[in-house]
PDB file of N, CA and C in Angstrom:
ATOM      1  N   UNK A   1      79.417  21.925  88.444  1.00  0.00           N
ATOM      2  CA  UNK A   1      80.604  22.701  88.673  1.00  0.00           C
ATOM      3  C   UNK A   1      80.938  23.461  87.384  1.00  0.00           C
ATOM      4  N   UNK A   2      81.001  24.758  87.555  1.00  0.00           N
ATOM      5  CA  UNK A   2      81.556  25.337  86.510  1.00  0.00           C
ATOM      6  C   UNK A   2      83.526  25.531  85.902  1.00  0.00           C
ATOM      7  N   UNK A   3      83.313  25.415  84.644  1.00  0.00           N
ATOM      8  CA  UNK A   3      84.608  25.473  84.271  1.00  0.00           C
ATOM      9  C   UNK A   3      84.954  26.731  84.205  1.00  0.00           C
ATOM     10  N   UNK A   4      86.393  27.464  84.213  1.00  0.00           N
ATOM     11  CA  UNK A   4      86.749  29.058  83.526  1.00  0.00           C
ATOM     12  C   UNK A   4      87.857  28.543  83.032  1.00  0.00           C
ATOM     13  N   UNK A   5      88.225  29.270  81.593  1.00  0.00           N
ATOM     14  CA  UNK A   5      89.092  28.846  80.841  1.00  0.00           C
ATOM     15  C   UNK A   5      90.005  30.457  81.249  1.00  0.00           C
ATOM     16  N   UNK A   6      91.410  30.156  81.417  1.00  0.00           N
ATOM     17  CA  UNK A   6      92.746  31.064  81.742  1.00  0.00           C
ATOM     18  C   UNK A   6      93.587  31.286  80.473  1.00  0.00           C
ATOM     19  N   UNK A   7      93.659  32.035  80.182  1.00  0.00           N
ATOM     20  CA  UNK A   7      93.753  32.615  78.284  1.00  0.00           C
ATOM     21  C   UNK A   7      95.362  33.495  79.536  1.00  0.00           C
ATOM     22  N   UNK A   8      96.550  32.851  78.801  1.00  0.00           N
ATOM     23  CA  UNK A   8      97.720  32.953  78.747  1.00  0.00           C
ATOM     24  C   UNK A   8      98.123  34.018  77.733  1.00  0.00           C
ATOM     25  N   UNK A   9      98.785  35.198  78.254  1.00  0.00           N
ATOM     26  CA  UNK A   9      99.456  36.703  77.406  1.00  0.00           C
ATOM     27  C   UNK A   9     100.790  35.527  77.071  1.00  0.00           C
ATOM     28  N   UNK A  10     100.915  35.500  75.548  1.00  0.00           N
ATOM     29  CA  UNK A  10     102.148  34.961  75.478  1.00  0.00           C
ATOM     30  C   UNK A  10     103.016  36.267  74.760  1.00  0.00           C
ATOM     31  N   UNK A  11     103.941  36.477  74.381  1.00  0.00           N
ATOM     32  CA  UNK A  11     104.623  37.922  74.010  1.00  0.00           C
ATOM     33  C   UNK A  11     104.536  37.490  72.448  1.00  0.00           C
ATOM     34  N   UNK A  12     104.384  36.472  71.714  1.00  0.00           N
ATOM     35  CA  UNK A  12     104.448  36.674  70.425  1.00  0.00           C
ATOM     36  C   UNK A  12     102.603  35.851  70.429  1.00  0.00           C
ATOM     37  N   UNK A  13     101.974  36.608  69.320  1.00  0.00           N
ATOM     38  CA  UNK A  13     100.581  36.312  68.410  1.00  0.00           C
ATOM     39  C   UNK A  13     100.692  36.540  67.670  1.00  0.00           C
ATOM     40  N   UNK A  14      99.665  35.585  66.463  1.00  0.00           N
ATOM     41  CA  UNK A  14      99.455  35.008  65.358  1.00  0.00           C
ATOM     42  C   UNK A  14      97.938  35.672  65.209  1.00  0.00           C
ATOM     43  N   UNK A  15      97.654  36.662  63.875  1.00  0.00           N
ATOM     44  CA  UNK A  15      97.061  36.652  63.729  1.00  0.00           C
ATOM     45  C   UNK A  15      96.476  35.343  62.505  1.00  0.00           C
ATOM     46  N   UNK A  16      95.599  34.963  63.214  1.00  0.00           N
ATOM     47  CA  UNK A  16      95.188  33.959  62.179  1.00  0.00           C
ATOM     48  C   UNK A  16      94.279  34.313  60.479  1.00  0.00           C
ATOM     49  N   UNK A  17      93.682  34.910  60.821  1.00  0.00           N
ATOM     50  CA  UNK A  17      93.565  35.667  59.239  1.00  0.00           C
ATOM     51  C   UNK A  17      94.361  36.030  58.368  1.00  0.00           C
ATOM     52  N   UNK A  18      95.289  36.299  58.772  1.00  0.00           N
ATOM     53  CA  UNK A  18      96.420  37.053  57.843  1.00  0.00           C
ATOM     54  C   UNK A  18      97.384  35.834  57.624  1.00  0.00           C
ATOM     55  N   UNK A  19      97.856  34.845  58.534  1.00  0.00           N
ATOM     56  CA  UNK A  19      99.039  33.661  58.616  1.00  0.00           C
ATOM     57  C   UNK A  19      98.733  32.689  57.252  1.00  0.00           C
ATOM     58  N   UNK A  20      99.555  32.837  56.721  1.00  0.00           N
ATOM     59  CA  UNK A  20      99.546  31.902  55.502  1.00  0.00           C
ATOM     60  C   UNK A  20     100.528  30.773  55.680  1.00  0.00           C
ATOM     61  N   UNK A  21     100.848  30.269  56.822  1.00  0.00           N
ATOM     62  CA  UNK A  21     101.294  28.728  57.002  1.00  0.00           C
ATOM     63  C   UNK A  21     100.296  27.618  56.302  1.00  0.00           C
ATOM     64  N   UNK A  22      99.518  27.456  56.279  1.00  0.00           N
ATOM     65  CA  UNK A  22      98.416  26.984  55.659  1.00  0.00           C
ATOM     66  C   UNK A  22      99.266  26.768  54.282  1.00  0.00           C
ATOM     67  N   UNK A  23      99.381  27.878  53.237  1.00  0.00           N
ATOM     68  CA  UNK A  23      99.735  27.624  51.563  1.00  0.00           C
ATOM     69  C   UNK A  23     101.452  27.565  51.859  1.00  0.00           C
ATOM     70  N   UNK A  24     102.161  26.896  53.039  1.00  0.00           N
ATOM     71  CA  UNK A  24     103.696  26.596  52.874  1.00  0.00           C
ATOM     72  C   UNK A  24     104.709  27.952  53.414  1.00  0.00           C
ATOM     73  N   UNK A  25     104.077  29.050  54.122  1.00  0.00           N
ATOM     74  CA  UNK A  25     105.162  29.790  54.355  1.00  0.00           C
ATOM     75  C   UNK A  25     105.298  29.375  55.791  1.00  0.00           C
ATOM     76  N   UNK A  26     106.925  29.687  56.242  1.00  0.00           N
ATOM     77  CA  UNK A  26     107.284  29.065  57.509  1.00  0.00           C
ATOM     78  C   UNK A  26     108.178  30.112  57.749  1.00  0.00           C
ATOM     79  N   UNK A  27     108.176  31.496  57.626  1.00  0.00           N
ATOM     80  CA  UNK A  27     108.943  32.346  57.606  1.00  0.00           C
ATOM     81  C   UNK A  27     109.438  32.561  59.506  1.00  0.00           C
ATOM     82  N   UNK A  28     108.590  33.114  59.710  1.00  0.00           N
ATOM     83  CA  UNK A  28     108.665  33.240  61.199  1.00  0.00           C
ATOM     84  C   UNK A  28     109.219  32.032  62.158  1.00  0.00           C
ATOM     85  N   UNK A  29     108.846  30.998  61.802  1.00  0.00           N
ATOM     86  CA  UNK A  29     109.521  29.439  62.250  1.00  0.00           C
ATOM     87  C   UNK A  29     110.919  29.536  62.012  1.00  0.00           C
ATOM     88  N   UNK A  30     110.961  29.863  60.530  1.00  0.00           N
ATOM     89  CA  UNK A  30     112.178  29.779  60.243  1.00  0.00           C
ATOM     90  C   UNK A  30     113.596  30.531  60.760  1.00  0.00           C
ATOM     91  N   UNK A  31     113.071  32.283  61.225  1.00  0.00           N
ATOM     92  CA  UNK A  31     114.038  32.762  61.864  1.00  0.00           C
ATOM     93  C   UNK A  31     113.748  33.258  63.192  1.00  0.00           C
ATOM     94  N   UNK A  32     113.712  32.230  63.602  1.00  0.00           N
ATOM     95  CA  UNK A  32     114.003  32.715  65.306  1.00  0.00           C
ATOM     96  C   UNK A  32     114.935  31.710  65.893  1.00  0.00           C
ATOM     97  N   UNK A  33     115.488  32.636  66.535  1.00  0.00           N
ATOM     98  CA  UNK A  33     116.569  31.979  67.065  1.00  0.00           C
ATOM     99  C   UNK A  33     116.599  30.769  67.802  1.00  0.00           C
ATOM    100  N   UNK A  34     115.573  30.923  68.933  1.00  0.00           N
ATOM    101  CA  UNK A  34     114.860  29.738  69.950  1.00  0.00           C
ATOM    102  C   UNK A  34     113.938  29.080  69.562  1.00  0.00           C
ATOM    103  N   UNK A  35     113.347  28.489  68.206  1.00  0.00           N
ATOM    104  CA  UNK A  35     112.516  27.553  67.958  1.00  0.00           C
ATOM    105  C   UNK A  35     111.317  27.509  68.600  1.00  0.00           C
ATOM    106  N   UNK A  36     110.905  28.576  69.360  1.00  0.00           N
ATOM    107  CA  UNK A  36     109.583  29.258  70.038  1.00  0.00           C
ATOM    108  C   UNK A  36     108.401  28.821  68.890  1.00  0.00           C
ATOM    109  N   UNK A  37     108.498  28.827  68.078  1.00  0.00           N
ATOM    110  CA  UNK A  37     107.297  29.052  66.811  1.00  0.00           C
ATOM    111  C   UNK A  37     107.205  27.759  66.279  1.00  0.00           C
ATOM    112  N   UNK A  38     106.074  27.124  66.082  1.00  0.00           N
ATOM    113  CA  UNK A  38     106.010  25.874  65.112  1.00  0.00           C
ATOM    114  C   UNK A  38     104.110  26.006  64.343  1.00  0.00           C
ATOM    115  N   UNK A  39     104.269  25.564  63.407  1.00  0.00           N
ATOM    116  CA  UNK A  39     103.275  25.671  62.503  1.00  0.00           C
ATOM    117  C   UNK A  39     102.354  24.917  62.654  1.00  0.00           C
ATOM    118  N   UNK A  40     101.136  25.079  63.187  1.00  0.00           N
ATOM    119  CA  UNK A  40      99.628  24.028  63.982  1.00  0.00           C
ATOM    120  C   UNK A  40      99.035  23.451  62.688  1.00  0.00           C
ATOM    121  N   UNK A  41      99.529  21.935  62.275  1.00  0.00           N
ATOM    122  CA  UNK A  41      99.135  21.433  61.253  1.00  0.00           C
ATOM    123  C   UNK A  41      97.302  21.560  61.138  1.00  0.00           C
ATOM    124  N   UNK A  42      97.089  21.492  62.406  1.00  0.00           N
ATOM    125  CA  UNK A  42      95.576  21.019  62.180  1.00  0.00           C
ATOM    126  C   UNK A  42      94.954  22.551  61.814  1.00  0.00           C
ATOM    127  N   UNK A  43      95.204  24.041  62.184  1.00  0.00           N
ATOM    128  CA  UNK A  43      94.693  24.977  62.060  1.00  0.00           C
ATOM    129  C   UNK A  43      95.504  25.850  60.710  1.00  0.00           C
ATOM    130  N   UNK A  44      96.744  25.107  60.505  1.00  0.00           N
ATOM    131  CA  UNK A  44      97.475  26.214  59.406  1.00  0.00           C
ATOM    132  C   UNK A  44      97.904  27.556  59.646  1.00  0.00           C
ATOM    133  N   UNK A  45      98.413  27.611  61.386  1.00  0.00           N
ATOM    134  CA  UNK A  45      98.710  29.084  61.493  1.00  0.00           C
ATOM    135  C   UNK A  45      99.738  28.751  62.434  1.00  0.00           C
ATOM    136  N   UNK A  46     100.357  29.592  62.331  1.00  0.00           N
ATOM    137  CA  UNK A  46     101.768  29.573  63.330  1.00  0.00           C
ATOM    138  C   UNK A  46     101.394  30.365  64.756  1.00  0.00           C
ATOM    139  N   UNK A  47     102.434  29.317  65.704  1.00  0.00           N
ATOM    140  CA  UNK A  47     101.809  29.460  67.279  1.00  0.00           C
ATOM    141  C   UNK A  47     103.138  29.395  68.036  1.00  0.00           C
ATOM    142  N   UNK A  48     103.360  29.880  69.326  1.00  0.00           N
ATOM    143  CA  UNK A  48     104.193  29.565  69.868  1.00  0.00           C
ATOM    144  C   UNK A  48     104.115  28.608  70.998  1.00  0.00           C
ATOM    145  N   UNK A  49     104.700  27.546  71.024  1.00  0.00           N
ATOM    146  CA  UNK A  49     104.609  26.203  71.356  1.00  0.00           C
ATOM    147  C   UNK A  49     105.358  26.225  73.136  1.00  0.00           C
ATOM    148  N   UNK A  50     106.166  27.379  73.061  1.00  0.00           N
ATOM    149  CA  UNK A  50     106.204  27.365  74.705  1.00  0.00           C
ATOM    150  C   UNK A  50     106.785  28.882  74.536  1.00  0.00           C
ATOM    151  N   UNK A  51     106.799  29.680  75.895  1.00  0.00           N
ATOM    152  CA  UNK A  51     107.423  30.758  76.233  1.00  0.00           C
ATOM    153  C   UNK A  51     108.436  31.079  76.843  1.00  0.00           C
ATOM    154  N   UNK A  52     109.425  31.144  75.504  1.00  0.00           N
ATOM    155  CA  UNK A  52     111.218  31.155  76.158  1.00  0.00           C
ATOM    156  C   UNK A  52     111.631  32.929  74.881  1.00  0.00           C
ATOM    157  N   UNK A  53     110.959  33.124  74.464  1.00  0.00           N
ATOM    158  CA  UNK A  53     110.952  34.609  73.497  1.00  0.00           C
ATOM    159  C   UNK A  53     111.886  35.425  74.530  1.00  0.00           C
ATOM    160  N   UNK A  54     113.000  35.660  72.977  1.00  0.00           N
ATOM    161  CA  UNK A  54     113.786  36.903  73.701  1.00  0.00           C
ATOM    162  C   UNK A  54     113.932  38.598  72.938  1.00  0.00           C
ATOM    163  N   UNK A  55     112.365  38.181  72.347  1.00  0.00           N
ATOM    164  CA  UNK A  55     111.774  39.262  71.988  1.00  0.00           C
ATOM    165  C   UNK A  55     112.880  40.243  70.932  1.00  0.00           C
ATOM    166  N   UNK A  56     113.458  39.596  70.198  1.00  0.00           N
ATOM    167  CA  UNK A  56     114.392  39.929  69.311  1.00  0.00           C
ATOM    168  C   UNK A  56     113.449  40.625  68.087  1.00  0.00           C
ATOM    169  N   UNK A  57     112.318  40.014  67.730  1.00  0.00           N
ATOM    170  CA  UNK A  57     111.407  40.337  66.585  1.00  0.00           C
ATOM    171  C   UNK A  57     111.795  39.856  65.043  1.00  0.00           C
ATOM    172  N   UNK A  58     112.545  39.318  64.625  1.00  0.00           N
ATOM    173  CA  UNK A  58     112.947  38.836  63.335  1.00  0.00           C
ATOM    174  C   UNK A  58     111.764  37.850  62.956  1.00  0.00           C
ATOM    175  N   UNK A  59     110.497  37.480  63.803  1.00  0.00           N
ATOM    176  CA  UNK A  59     109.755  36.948  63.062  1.00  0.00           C
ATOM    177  C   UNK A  59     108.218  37.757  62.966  1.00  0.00           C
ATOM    178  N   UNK A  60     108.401  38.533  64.037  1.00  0.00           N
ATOM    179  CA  UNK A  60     107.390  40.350  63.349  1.00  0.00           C
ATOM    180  C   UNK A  60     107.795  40.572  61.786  1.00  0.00           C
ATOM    181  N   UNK A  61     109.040  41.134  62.206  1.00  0.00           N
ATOM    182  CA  UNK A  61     109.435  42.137  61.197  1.00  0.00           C
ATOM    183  C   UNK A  61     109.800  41.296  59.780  1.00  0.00           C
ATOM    184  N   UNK A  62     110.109  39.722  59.699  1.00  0.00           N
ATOM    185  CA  UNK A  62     110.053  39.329  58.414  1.00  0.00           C
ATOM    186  C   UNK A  62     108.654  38.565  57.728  1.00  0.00           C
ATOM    187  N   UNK A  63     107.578  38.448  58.844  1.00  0.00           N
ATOM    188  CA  UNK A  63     106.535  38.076  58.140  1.00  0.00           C
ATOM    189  C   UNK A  63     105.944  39.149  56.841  1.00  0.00           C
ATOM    190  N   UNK A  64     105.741  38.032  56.017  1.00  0.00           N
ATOM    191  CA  UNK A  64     105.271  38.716  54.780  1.00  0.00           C
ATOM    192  C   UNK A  64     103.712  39.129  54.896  1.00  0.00           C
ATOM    193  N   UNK A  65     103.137  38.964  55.729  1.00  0.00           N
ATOM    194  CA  UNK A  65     101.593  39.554  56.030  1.00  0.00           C
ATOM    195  C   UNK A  65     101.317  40.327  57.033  1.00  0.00           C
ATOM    196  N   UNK A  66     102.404  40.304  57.820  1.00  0.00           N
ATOM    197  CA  UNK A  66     102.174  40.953  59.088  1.00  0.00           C
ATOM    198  C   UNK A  66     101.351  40.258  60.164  1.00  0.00           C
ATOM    199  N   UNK A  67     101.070  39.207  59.603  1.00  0.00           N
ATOM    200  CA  UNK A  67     100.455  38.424  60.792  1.00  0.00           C
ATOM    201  C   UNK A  67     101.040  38.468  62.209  1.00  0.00           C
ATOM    202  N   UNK A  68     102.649  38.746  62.153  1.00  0.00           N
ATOM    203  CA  UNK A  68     103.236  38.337  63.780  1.00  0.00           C
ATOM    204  C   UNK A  68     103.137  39.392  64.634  1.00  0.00           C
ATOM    205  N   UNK A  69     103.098  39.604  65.711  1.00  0.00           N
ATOM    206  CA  UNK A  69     103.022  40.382  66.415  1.00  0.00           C
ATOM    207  C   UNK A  69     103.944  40.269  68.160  1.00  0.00           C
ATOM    208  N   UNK A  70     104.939  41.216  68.454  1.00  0.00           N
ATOM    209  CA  UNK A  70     105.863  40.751  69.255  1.00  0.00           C
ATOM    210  C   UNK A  70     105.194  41.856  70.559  1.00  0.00           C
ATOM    211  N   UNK A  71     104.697  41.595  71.417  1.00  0.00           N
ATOM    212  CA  UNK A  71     104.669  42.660  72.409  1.00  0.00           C
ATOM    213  C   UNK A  71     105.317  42.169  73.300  1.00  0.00           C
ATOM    214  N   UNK A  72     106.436  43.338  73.257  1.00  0.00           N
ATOM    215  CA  UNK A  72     107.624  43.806  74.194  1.00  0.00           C
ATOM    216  C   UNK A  72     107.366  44.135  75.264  1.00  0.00           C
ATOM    217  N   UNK A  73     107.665  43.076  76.805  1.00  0.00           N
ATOM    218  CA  UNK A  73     107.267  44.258  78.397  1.00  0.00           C
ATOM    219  C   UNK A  73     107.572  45.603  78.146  1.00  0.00           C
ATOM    220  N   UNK A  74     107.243  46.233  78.961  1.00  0.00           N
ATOM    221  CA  UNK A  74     107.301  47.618  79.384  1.00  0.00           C
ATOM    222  C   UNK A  74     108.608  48.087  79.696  1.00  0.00           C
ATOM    223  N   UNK A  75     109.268  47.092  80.709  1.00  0.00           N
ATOM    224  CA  UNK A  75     110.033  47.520  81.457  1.00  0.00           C
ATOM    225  C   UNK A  75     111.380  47.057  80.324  1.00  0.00           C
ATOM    226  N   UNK A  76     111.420  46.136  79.080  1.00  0.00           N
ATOM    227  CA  UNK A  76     112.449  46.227  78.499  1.00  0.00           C
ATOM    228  C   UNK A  76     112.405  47.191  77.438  1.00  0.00           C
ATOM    229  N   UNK A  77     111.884  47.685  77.132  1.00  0.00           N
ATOM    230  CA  UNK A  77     111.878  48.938  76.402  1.00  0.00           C
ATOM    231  C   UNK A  77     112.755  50.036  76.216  1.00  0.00           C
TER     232      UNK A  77
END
């Protein structure tokens, strides 16, 4: 029996190259309002742990690498 793995659009990504949770920054964790974001001890990159984002962006726009990335639906635009 074959498996297929279902790869979930969540509205906030982590680029992992760029995320420096790893050397102690928790910036993005730190300001969001809904606690959406927590830091994956085992990989060192910040993830969002469930999907309740109200797409505010304060953890885009204050990452210091640009690692975050908020894509906004269409229709709230």
């Amino acid at each position: 029996m074959a498996t297929s793995t279902v790869r979930v659009k969540v509205p906030v990504s982590v680029d992992a190259s760029r995320c420096i949770a790893s050397k102690g920054c928790t910036v993005c964790v730190d300001v969001c309002p809904l606690d959406v974001l927590v830091i994956d001890k085992v990989k060192g990159v910040a993830l969002m742990q469930y999907d309740e984002c109200w797409y505010c962006t304060p953890c885009e726009v204050d990452c210091p690498t640009d690692a975050v990335s908020v894509e906004i639906p269409y229709l709230i635009k």
